[in-house]
Structures are given as C-alpha cells and as structure tokens.
N, C-alpha and C. Protein backbone atom coordinates (compact mmCIF):
# COMPACT_ATOMS: atom_id res chain seq x y z
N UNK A 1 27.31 0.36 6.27
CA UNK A 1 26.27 1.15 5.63
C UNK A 1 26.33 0.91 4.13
N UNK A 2 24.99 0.88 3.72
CA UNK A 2 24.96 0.73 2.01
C UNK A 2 24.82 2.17 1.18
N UNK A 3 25.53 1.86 0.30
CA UNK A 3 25.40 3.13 -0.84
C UNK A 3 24.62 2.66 -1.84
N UNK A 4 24.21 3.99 -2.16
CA UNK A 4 22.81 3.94 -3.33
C UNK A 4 23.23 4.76 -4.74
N UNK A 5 23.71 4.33 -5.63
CA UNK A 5 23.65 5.41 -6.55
C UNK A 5 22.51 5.97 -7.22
N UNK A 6 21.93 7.31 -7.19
CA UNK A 6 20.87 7.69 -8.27
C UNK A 6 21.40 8.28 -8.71
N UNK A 7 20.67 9.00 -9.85
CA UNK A 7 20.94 9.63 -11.24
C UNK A 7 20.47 11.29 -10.53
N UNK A 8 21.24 12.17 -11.24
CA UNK A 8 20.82 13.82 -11.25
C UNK A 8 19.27 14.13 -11.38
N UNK A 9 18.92 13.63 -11.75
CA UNK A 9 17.29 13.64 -11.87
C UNK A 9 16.44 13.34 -10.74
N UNK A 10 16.94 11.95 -10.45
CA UNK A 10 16.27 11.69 -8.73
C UNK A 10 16.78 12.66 -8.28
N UNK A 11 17.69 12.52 -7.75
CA UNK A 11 17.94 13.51 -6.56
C UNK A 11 17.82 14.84 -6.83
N UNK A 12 17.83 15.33 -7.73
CA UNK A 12 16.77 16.68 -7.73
C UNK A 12 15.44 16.55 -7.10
N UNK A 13 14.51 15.36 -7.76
CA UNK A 13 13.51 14.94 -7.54
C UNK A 13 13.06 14.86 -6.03
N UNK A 14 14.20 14.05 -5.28
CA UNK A 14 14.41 13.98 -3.72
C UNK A 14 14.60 15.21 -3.14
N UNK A 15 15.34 16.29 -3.72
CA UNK A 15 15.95 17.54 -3.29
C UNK A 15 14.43 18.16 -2.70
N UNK A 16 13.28 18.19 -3.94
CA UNK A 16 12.04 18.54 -3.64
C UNK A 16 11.54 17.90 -1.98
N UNK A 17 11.54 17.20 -1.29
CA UNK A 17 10.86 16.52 -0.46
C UNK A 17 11.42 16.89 0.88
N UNK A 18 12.55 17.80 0.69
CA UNK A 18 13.30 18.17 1.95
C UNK A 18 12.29 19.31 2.66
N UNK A 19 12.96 19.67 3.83
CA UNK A 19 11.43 19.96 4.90
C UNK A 19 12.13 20.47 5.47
N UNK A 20 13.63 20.42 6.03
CA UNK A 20 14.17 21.35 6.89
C UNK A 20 15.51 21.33 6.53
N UNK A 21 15.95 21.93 5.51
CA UNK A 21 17.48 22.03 4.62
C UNK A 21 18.71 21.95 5.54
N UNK A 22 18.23 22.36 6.67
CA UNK A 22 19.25 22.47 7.74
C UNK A 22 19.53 21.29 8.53
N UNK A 23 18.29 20.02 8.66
CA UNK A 23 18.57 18.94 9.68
C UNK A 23 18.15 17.89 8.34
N UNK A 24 17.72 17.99 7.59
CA UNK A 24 17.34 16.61 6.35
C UNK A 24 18.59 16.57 5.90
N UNK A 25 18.58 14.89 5.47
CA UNK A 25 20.03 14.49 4.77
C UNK A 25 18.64 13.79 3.86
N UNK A 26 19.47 12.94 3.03
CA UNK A 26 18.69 11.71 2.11
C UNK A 26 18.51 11.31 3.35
N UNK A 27 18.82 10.93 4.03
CA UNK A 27 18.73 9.83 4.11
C UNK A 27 17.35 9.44 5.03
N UNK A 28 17.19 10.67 5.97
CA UNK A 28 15.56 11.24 6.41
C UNK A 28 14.85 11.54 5.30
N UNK A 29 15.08 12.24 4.17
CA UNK A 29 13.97 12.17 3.05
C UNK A 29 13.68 10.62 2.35
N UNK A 30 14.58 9.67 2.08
CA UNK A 30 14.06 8.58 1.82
C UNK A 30 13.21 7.90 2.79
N UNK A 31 13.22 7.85 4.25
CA UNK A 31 12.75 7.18 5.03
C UNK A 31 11.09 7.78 5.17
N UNK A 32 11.17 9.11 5.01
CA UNK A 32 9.79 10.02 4.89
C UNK A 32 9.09 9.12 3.71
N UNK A 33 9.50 8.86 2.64
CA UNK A 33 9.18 8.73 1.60
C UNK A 33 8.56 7.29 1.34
N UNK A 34 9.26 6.25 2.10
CA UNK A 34 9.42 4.90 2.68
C UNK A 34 8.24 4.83 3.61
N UNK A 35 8.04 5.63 4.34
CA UNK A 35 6.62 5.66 5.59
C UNK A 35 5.61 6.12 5.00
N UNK A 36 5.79 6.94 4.03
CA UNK A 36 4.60 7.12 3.57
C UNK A 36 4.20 6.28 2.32
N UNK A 37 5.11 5.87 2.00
CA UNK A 37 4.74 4.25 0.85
C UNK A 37 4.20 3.11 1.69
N UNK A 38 4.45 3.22 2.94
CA UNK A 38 4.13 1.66 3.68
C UNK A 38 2.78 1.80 4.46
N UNK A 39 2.45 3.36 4.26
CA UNK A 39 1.41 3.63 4.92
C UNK A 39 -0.01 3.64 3.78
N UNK A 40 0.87 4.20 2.51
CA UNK A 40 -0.77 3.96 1.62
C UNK A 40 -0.97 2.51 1.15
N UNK A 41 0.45 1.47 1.48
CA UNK A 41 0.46 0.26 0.79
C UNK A 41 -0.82 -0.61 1.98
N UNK A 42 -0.61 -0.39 3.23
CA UNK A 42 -1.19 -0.63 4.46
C UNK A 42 -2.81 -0.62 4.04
N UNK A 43 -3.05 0.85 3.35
CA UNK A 43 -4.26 1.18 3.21
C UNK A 43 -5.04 0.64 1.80
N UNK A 44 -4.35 0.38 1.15
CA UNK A 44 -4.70 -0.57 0.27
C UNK A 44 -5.17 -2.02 -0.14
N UNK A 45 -3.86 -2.55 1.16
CA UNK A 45 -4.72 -3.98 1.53
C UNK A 45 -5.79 -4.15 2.14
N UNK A 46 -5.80 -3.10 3.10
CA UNK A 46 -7.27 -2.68 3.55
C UNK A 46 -8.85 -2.96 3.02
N UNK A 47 -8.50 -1.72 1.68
CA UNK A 47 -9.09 -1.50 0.88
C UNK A 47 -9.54 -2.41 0.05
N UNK A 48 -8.50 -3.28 -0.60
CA UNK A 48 -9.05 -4.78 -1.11
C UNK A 48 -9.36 -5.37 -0.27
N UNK A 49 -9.18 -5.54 1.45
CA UNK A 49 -10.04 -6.77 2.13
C UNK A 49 -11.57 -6.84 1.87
N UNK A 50 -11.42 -5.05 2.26
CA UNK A 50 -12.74 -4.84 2.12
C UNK A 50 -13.38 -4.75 1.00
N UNK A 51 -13.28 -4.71 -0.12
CA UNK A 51 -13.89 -5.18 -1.58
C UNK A 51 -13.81 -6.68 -1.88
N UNK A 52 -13.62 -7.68 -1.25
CA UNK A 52 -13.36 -8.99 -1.27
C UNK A 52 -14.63 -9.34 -1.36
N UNK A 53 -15.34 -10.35 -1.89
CA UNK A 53 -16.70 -10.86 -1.65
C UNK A 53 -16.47 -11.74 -0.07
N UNK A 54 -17.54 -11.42 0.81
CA UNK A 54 -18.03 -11.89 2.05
C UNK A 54 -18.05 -13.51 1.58
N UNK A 55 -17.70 -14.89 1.93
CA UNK A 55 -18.15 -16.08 1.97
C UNK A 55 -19.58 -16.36 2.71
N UNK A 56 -20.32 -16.80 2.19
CA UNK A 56 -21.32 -17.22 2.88
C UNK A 56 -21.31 -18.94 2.87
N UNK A 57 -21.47 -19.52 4.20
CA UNK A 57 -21.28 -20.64 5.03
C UNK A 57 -22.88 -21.34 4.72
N UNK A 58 -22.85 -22.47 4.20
CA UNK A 58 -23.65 -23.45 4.15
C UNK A 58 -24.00 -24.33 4.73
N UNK A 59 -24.82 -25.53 5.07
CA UNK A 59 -25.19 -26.70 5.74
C UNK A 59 -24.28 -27.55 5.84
N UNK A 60 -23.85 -27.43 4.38
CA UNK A 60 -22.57 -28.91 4.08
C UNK A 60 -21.23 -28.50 4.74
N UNK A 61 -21.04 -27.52 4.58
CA UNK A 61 -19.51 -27.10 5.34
C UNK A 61 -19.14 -26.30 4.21
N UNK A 62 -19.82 -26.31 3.13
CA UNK A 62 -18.95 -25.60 1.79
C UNK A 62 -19.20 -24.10 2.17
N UNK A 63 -18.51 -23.38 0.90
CA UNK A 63 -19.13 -21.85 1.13
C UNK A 63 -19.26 -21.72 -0.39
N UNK A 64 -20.02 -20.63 -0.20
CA UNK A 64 -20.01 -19.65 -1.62
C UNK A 64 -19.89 -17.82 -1.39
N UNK A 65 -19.35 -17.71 -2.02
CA UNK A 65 -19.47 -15.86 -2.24
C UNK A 65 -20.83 -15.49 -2.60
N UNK A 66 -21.62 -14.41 -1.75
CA UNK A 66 -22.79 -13.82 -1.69
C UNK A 66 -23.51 -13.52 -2.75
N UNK A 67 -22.37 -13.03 -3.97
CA UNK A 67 -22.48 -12.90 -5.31
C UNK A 67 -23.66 -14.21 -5.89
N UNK A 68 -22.96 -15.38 -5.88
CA UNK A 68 -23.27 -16.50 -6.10
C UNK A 68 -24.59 -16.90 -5.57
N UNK A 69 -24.77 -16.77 -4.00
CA UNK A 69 -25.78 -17.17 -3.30
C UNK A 69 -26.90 -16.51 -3.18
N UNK A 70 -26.94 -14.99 -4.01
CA UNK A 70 -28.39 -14.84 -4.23
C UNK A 70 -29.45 -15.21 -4.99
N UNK A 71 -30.53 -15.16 -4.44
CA UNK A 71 -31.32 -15.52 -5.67
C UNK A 71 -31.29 -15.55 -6.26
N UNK A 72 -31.77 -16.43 -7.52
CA UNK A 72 -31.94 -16.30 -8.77
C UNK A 72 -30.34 -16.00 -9.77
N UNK A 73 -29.50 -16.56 -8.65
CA UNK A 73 -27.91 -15.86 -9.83
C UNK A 73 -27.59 -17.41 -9.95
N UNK A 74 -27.91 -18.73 -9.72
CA UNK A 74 -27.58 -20.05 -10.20
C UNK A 74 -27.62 -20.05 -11.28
C-alpha cells in the first residue's frame, strides 16, 4: 500500500467530505472524490465532442468544417 502525505489544511479540507464518520476512512473519501472527478472529466469530453465543428465530406474525398462550407464564408 502507498502513503500519501498531505498538509493540515487538506485534510481538514478532506475531513469536510466525510458522510458517515463512523464507516469513512480517507481513503473512501478520496475515492468519492476521484469518481466524481472522472465523472465530470467524462462529461466534458463529451461536451467538447459535441462543440467540435461537424466535417462535411466532399466529391474529392477531402472535407471541410461546416463553418467553412457555407455560403458565402470562402
């Protein structure tokens, strides 16, 4: 098993995130903390897929971004 040193400050900080004083160690509050980082990180890539410009597919085989391929934006 690995040891972690933090500072009095984190782990106050961590102290906050406990949920059941009686069955939480760190070591369930970091992992809480860890799932819910991997879950908004999840939702983020998401989030940029979907703000990505769409490719639009041409005759030649090339593409361009939609941006590009409307009217009048040459």
């Amino acid at each position: 098993m690995k040891q972690v040193n933090v500072s009095e400050e984190l782990y106050d900080r961590l102290k906050d995130f406990v949920v059941d004083p009686f069955d939480d160690t760190l070591e369930t509050v970091v992992t809480r903390l860890v799932d819910v980082a991997t879950k908004a990180k999840d939702r983020w890539v998401l989030a940029e897929a979907a703000e990505a410009p769409e490719p639009v597919y041409e005759n030649s085989g090339a593409f361009r971004s939609k941006e590009v391929s409307e009217p009048g934006s040459l």
